[in-house]
C-alpha atoms as a PDB file:
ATOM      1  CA  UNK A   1      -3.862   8.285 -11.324  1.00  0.00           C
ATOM      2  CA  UNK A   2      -3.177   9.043  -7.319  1.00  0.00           C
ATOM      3  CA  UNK A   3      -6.094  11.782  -7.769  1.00  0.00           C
ATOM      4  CA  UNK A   4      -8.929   9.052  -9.244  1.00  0.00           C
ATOM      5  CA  UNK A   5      -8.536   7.313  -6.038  1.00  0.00           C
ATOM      6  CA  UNK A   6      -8.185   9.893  -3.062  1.00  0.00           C
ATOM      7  CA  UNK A   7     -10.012  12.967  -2.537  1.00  0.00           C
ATOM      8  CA  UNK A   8      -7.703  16.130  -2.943  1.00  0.00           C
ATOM      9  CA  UNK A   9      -7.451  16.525   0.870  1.00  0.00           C
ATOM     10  CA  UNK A  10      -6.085  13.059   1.077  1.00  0.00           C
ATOM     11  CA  UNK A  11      -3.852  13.566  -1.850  1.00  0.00           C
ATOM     12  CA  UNK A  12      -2.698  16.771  -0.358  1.00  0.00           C
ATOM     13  CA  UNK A  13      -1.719  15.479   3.068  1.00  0.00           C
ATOM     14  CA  UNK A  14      -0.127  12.172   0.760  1.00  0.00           C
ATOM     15  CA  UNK A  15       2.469  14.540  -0.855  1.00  0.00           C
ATOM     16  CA  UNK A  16       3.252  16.272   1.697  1.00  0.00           C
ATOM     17  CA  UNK A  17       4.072  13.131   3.905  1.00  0.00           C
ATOM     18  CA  UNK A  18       5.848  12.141   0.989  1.00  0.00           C
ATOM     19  CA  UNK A  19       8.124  15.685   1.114  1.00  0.00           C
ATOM     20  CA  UNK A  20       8.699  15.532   4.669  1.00  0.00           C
ATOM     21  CA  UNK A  21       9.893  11.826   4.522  1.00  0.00           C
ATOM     22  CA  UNK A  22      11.674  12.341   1.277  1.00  0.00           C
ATOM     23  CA  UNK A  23      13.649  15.414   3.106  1.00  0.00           C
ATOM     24  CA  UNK A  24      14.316  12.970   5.623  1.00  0.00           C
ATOM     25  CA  UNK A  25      17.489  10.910   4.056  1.00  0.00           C
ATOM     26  CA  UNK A  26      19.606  14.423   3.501  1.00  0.00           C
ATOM     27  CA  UNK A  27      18.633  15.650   6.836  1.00  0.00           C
ATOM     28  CA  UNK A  28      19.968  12.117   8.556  1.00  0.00           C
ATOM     29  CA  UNK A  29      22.758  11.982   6.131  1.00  0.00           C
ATOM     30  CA  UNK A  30      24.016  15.380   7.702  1.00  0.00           C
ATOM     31  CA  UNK A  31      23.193  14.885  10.830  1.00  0.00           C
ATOM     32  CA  UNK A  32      25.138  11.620  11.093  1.00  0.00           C
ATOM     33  CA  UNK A  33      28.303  13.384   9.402  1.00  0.00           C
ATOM     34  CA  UNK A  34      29.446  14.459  13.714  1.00  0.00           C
ATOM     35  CA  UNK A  35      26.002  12.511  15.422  1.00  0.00           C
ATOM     36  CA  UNK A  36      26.474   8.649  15.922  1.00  0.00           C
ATOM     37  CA  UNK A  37      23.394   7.054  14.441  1.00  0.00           C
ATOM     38  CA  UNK A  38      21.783   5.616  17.960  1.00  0.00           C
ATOM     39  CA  UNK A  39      22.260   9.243  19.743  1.00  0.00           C
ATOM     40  CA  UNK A  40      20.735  11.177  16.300  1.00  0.00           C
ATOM     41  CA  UNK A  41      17.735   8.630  16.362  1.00  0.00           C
ATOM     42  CA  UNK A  42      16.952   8.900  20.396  1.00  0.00           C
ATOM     43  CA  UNK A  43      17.229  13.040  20.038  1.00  0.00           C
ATOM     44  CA  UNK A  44      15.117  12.771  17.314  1.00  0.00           C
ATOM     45  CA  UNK A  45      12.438  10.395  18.914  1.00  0.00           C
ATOM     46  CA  UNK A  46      12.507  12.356  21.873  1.00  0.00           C
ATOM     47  CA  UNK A  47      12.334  15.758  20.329  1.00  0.00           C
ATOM     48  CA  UNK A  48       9.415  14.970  18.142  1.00  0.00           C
ATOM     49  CA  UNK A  49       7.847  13.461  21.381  1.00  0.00           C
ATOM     50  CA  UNK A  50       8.407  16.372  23.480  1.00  0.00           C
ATOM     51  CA  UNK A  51       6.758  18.868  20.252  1.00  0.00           C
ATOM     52  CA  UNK A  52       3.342  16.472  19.898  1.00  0.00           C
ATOM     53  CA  UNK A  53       2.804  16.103  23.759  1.00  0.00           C
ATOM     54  CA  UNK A  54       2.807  19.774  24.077  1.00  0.00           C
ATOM     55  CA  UNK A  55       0.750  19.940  21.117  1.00  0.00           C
ATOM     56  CA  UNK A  56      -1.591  17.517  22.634  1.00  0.00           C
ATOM     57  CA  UNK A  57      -1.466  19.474  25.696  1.00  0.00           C
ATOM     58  CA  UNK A  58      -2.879  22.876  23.774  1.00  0.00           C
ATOM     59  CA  UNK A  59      -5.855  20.451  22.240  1.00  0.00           C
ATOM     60  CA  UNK A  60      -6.450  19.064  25.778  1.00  0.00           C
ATOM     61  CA  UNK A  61      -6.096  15.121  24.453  1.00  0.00           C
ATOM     62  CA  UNK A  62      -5.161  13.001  27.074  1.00  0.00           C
ATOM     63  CA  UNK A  63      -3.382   9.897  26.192  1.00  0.00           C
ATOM     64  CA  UNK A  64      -4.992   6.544  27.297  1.00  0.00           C
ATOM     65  CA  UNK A  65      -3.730   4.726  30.344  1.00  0.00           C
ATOM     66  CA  UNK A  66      -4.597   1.204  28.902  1.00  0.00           C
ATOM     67  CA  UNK A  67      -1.562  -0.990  29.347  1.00  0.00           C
ATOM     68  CA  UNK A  68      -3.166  -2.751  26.442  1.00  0.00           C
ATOM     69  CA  UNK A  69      -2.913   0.285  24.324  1.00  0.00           C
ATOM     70  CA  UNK A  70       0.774   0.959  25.289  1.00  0.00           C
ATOM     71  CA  UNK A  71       1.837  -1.950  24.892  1.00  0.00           C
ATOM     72  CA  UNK A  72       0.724  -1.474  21.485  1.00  0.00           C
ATOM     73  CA  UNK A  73       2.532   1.825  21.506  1.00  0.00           C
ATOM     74  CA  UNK A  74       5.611   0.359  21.732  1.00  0.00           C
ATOM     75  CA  UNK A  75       5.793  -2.480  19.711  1.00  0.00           C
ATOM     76  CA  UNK A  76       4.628   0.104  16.886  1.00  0.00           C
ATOM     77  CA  UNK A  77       7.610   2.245  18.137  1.00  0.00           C
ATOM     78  CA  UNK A  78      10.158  -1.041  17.288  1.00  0.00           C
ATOM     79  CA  UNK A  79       8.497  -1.142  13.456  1.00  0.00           C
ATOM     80  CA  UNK A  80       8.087   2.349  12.884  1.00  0.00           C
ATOM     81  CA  UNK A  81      11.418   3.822  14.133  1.00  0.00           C
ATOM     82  CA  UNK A  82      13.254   2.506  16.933  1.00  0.00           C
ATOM     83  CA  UNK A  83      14.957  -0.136  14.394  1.00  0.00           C
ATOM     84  CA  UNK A  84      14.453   0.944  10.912  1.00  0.00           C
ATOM     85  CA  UNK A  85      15.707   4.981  12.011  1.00  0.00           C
ATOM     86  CA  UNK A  86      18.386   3.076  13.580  1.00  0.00           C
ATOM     87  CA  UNK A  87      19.676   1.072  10.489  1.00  0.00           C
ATOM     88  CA  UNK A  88      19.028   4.135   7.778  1.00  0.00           C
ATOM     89  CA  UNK A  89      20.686   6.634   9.689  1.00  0.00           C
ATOM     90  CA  UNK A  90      23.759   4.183  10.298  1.00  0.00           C
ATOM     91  CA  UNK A  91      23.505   3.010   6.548  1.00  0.00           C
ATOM     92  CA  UNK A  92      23.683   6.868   5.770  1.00  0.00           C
ATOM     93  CA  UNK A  93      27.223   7.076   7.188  1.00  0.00           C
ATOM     94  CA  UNK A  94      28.022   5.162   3.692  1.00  0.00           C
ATOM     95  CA  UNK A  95      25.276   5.552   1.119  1.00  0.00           C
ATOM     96  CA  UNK A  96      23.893   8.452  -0.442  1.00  0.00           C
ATOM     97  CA  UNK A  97      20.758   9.630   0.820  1.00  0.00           C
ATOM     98  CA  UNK A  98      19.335   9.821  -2.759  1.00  0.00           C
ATOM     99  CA  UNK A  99      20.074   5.854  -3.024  1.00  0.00           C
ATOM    100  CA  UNK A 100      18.454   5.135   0.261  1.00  0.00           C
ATOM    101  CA  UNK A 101      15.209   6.660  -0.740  1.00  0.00           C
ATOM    102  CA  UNK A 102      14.613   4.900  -3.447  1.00  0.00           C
ATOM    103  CA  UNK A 103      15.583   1.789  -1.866  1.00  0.00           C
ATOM    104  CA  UNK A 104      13.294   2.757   1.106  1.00  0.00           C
ATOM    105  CA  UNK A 105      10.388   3.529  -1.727  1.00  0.00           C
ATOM    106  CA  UNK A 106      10.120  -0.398  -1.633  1.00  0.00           C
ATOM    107  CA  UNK A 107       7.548  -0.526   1.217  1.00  0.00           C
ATOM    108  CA  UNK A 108       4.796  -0.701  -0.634  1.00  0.00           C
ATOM    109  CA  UNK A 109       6.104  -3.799  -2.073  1.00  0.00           C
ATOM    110  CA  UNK A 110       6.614  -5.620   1.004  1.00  0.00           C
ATOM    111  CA  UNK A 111       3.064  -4.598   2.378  1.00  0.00           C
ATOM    112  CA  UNK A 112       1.423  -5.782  -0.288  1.00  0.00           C
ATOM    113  CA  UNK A 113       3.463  -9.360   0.046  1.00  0.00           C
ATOM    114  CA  UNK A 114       2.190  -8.881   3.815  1.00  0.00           C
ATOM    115  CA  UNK A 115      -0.934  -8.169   3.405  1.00  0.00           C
ATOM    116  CA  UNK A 116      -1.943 -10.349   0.682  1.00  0.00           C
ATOM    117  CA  UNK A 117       0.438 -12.972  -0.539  1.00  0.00           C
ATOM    118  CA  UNK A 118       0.917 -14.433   3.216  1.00  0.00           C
ATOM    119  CA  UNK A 119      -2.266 -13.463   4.687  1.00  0.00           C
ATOM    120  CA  UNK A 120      -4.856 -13.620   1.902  1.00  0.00           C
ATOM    121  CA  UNK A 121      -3.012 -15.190  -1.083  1.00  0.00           C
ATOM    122  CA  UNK A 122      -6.281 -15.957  -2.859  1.00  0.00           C
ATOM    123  CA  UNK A 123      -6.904 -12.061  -3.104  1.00  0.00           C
ATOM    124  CA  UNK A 124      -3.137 -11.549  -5.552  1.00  0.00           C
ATOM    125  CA  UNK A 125      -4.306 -10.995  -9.391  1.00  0.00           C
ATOM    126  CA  UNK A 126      -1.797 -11.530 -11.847  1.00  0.00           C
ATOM    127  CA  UNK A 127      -1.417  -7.913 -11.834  1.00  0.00           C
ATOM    128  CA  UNK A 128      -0.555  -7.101  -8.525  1.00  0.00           C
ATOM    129  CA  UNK A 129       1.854  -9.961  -8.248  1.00  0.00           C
ATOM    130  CA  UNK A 130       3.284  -8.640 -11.319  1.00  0.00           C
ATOM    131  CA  UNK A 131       4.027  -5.582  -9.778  1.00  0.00           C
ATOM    132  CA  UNK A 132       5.496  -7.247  -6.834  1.00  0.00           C
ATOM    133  CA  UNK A 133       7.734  -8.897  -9.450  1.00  0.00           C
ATOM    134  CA  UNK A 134       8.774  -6.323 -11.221  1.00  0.00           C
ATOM    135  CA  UNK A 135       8.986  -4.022  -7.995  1.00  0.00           C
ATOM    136  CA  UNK A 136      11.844  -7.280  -6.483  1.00  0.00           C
ATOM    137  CA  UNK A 137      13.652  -7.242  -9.941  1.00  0.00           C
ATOM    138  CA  UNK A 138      14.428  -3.566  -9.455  1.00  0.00           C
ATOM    139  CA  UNK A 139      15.551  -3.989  -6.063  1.00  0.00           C
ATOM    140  CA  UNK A 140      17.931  -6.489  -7.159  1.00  0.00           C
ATOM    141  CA  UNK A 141      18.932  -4.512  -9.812  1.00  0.00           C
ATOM    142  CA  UNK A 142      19.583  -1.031  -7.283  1.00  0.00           C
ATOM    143  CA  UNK A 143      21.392  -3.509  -4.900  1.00  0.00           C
ATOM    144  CA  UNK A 144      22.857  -6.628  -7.280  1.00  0.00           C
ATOM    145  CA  UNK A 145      25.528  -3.715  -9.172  1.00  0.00           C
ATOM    146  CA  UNK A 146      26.892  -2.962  -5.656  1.00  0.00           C
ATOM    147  CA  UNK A 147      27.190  -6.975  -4.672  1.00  0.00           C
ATOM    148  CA  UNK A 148      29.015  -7.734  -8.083  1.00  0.00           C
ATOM    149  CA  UNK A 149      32.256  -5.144  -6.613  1.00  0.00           C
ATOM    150  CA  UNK A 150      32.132  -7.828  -3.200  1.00  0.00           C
ATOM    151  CA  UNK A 151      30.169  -8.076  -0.128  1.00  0.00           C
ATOM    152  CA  UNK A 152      31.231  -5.444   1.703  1.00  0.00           C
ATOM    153  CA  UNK A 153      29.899  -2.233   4.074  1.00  0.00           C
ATOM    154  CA  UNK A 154      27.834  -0.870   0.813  1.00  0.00           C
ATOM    155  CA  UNK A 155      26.110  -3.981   0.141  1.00  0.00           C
ATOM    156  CA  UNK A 156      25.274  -4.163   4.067  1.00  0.00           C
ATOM    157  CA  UNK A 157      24.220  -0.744   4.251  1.00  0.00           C
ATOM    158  CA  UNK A 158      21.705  -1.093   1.816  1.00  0.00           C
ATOM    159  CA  UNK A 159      20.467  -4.460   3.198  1.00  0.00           C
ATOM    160  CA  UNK A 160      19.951  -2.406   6.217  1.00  0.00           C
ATOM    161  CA  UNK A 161      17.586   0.224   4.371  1.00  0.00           C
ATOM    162  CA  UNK A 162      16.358  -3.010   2.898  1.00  0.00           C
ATOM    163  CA  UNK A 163      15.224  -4.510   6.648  1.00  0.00           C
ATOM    164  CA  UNK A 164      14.302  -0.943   7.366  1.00  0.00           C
ATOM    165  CA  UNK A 165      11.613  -1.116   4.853  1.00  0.00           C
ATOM    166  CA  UNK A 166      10.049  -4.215   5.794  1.00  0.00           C
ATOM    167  CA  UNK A 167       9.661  -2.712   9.194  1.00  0.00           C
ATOM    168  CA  UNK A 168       7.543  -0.070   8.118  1.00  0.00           C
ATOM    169  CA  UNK A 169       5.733  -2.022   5.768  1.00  0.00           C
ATOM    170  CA  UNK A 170       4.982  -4.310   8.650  1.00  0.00           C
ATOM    171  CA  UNK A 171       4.507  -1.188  10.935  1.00  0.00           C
ATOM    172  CA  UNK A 172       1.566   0.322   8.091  1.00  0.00           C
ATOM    173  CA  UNK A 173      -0.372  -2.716   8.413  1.00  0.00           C
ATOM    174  CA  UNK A 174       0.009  -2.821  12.153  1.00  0.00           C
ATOM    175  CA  UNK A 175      -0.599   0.811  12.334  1.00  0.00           C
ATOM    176  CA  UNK A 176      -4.218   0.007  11.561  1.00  0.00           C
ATOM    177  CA  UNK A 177      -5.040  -1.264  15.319  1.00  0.00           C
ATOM    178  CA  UNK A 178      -5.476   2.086  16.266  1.00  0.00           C
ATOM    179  CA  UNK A 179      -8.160   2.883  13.669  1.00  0.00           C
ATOM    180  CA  UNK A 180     -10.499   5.385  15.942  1.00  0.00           C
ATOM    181  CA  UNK A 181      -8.009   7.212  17.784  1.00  0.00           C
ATOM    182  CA  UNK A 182      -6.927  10.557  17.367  1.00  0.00           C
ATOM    183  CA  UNK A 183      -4.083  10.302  14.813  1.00  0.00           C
ATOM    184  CA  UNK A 184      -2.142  11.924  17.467  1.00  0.00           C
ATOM    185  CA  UNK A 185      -2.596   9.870  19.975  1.00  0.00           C
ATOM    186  CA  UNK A 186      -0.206   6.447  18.136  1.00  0.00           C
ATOM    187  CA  UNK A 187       1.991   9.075  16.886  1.00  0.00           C
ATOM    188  CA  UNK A 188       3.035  10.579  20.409  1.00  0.00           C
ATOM    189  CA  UNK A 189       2.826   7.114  21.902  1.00  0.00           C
ATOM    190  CA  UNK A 190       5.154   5.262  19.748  1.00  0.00           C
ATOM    191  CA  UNK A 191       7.648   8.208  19.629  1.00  0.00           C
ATOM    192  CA  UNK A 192       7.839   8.116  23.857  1.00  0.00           C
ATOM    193  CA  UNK A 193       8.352   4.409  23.624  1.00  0.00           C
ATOM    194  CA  UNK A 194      10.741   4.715  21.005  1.00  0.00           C
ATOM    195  CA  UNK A 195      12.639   7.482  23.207  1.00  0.00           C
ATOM    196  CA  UNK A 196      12.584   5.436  25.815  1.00  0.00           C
ATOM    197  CA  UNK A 197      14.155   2.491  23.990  1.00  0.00           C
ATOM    198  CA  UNK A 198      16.461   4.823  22.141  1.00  0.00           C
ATOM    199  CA  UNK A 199      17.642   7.009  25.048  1.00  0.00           C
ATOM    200  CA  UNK A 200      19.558   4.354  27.542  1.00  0.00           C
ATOM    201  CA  UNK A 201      21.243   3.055  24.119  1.00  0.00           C
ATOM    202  CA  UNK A 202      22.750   6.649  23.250  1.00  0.00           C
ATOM    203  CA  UNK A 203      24.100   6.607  26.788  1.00  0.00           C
ATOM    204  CA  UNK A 204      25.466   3.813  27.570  1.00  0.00           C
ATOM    205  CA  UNK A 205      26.826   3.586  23.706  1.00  0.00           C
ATOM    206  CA  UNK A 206      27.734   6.460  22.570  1.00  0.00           C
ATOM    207  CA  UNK A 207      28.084   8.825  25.789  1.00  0.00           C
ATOM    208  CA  UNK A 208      26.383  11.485  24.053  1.00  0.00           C
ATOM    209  CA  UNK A 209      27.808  14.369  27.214  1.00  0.00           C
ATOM    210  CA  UNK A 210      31.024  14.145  25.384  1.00  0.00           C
ATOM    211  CA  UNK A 211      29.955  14.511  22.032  1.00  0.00           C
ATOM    212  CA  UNK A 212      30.669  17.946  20.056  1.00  0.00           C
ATOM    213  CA  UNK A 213      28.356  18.343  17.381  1.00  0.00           C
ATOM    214  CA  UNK A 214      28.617  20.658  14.367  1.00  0.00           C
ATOM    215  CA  UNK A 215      25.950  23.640  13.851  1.00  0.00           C
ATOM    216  CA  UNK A 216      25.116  21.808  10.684  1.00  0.00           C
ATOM    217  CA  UNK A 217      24.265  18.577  11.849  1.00  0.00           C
ATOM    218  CA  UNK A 218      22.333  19.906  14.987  1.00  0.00           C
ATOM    219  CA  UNK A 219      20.127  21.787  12.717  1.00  0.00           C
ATOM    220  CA  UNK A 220      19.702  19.292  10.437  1.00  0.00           C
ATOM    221  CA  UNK A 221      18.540  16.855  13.186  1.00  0.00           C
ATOM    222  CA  UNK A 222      16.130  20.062  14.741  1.00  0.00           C
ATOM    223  CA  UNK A 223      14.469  19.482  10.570  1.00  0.00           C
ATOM    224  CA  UNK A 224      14.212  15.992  10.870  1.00  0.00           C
ATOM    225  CA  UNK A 225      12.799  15.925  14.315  1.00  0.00           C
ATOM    226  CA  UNK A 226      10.198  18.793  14.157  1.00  0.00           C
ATOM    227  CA  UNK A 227       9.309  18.288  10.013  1.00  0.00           C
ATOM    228  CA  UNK A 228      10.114  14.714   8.979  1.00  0.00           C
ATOM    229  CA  UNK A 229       9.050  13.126  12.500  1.00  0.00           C
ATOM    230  CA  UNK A 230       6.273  14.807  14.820  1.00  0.00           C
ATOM    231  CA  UNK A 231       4.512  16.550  11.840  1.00  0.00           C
ATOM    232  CA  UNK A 232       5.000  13.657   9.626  1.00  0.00           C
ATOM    233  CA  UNK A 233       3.621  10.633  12.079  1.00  0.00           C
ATOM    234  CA  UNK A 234       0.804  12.450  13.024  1.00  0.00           C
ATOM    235  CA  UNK A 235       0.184  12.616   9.288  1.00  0.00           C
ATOM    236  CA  UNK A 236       0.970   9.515   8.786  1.00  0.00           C
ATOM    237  CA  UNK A 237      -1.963   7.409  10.974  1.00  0.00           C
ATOM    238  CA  UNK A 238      -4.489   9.713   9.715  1.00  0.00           C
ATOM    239  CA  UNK A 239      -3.653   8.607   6.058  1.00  0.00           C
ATOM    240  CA  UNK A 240      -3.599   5.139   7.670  1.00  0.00           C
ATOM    241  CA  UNK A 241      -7.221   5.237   8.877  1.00  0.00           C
ATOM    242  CA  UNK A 242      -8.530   6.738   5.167  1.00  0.00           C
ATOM    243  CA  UNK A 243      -6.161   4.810   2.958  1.00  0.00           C
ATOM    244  CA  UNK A 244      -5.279   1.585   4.654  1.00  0.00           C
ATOM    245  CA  UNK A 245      -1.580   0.130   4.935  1.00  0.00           C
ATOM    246  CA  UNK A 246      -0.122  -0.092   0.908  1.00  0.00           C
ATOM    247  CA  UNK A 247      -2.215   3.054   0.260  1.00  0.00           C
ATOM    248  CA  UNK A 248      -0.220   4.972   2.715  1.00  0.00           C
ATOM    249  CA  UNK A 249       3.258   3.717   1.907  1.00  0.00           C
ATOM    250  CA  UNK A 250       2.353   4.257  -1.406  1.00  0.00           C
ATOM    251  CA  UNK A 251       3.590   8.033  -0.183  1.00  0.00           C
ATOM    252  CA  UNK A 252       7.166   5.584  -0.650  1.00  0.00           C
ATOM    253  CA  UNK A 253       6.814   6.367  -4.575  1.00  0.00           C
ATOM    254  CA  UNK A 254       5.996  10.170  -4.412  1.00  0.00           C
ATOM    255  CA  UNK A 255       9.332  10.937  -2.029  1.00  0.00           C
ATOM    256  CA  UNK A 256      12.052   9.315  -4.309  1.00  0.00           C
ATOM    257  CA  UNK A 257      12.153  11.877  -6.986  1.00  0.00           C
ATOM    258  CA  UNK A 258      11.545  14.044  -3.762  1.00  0.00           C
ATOM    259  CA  UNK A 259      14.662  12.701  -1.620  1.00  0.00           C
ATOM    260  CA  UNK A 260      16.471  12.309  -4.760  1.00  0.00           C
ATOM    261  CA  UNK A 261      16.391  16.250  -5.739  1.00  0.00           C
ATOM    262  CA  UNK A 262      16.603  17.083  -2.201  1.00  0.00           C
ATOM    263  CA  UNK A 263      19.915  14.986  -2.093  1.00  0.00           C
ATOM    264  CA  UNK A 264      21.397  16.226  -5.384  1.00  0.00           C
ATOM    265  CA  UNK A 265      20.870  19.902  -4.786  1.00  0.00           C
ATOM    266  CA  UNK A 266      22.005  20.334  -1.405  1.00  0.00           C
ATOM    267  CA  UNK A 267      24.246  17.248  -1.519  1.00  0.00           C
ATOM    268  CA  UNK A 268      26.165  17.101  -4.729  1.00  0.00           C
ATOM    269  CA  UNK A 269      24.995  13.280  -5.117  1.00  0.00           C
ATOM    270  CA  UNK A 270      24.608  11.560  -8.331  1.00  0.00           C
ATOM    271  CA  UNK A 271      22.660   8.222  -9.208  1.00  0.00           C
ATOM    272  CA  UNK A 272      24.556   6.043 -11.565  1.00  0.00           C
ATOM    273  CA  UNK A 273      22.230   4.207 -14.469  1.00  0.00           C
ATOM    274  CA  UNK A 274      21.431   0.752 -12.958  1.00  0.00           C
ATOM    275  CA  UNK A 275      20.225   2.819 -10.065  1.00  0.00           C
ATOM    276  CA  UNK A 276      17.589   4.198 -12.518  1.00  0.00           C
ATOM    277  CA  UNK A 277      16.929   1.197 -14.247  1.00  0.00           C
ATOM    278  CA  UNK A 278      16.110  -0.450 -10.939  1.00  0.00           C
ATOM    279  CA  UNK A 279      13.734   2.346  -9.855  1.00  0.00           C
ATOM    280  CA  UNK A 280      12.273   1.812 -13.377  1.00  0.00           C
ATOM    281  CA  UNK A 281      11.218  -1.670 -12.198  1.00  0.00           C
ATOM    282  CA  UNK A 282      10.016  -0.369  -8.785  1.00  0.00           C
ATOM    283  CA  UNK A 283       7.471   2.671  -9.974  1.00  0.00           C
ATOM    284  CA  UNK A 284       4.979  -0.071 -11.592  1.00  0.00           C
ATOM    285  CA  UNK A 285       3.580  -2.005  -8.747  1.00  0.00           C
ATOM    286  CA  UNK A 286       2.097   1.567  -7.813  1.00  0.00           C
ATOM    287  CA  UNK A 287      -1.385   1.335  -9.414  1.00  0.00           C
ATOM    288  CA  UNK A 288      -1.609  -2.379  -8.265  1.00  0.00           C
ATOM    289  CA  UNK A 289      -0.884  -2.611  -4.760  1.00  0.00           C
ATOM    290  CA  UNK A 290      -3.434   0.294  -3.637  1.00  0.00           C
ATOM    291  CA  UNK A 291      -6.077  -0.513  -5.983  1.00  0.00           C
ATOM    292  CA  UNK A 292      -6.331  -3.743  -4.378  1.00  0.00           C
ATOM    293  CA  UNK A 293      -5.511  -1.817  -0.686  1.00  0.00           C
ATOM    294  CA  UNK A 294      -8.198   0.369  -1.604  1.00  0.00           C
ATOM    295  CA  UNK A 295     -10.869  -2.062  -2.802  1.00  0.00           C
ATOM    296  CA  UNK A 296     -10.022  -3.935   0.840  1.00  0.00           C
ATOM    297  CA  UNK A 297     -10.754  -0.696   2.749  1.00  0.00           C
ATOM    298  CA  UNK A 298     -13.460   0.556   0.786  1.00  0.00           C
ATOM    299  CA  UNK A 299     -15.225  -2.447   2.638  1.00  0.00           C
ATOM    300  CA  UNK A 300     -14.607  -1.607   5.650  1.00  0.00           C
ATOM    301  CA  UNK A 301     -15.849   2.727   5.005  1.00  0.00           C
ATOM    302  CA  UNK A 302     -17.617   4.590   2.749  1.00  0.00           C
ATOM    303  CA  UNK A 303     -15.552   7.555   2.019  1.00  0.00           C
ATOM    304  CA  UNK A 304     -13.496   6.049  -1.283  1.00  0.00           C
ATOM    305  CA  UNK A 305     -14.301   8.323  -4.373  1.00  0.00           C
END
């Protein structure tokens, strides 16, 4: 179905966004295991920044000096990882990393209700709101079994990946401002702002000089910075400027049986029924939200198949 709308380029770079992401949640889960969450989200900001500006450096791009533009940058940088990285890798210190991928694969959901329930309601069919339905029943399903046990750090946790998703939903649909830039050029810029947001936090929270972090979780955190961060963002606007904002979190469905594996192979996790159920209701709004994302951009360029 992904295929009939995307050329095989675009599909290409779609799953492999979605493998890098998916890899993500195991590589934050270990990293958090001897990394406070603030410190292993302001390394990995400023890692991935350091790797794309000296990429950027080798294709001589030079980064714009617009305050406009910066500013921007960094209010990207606060949707797109300075507070959801934040609240997944502290919701990680409790929740499986297989759980919070599929509750992260929700974005898709909450761009759609973004960008067409509040902003252009009359453009919802019945069968995209539907999906949205369906897509909030199986949220409430994946986090409802946890609230029936209490309110309690599980049920917060997964609020938090909850949040978390909103923020990039609302970060895909502002993403699209920079529609004409070099896909590199958001992706570096949002990652320095976010490192300098991120880095004074670490210190004056965590005083990461007296930290002593294991092997394992240092390498994990090298993964996530290098392969799940620089790599992936730069990805990540490109697919923004040829599928639009649901189209590219649609790359939410592809990484959950991705994460999930990822997490149960390397992690020993399990996913108990409901959880399955609930992703059950999730998976449909899929063929919904982009075909009505993809009708939207197909006005705006010419190179839909």
């Amino acid at each position: 179905m992904l295929a009939f709308f995307v050329r095989r380029g675009t599909l290409a770079l779609l799953v492999l966004l979605a493998t890098l992401w998916g890899a993500s949640y195991t590589f934050i889960k270990v990293g958090v295991e001897s990394i406070p969450p603030v410190t292993l989200i302001a390394a990995r900001t400023a890692i991935a920044a350091a790797v794309l500006v000296g990429i950027m450096r080798w294709r001589r791009i030079v980064m714009p000096t617009d305050p406009a533009v910066w500013r921007r940058f960094l209010f990207q940088a606060c949707l797109n990882s300075v507070i959801p990285f934040t609240l997944i890798a502290w919701a990680e210190q409790s929740l499986d990393a297989g759980l919070a991928t599929i509750l992260n694969s929700s974005a898709p959901i909450f761009a759609f209700i973004l960008t067409r329930c509040l902003a252009h309601p009359q453009s919802a069919t019945g069968r995209q709101l539907f999906g949205v339905v369906s897509g909030m029943i199986g949220i409430g399903l994946i986090v409802g079994v946890q609230a029936l046990s209490g309110i309690g750090q599980q049920l917060t946790a997964e609020l938090a990946i909850i949040a978390a998703t909103v923020c990039y939903a609302g970060a895909a649909i502002f993403g699209r401002k920079f529609t004409g830039l070099d896909p590199m050029l958001p992706a570096t810029g949002s990652l320095l702002c976010g490192a300098i947001v991120l880095i004074p936090a670490s210190l004056l929270m965590d005083h990461p000089w007296a930290l002593a972090p294991s092997s394992r979780s240092i390498l994990a955190l090298m993964c996530l910075s290098i392969f799940s961060t620089a790599l992936a963002f730069t990805i990540y606007f490109r697919l923004l400027q040829t599928l639009g904002s649901v189209g590219a979190t649609a790359q939410a469905y592809l990484r959950v049986p991705i994460g999930v594996a990822i997490g149960v192979a390397f992690l020993g996790e399990t996913l108990a029924p409901t959880v399955l159920i609930g992703l059950a209701f999730v998976i449909p709004i899929i063929p919904a939200t982009r075909s009505e994302d993809r009708s939207a951009h197909c006005g705006e360029r010419s190179k839909c198949v």
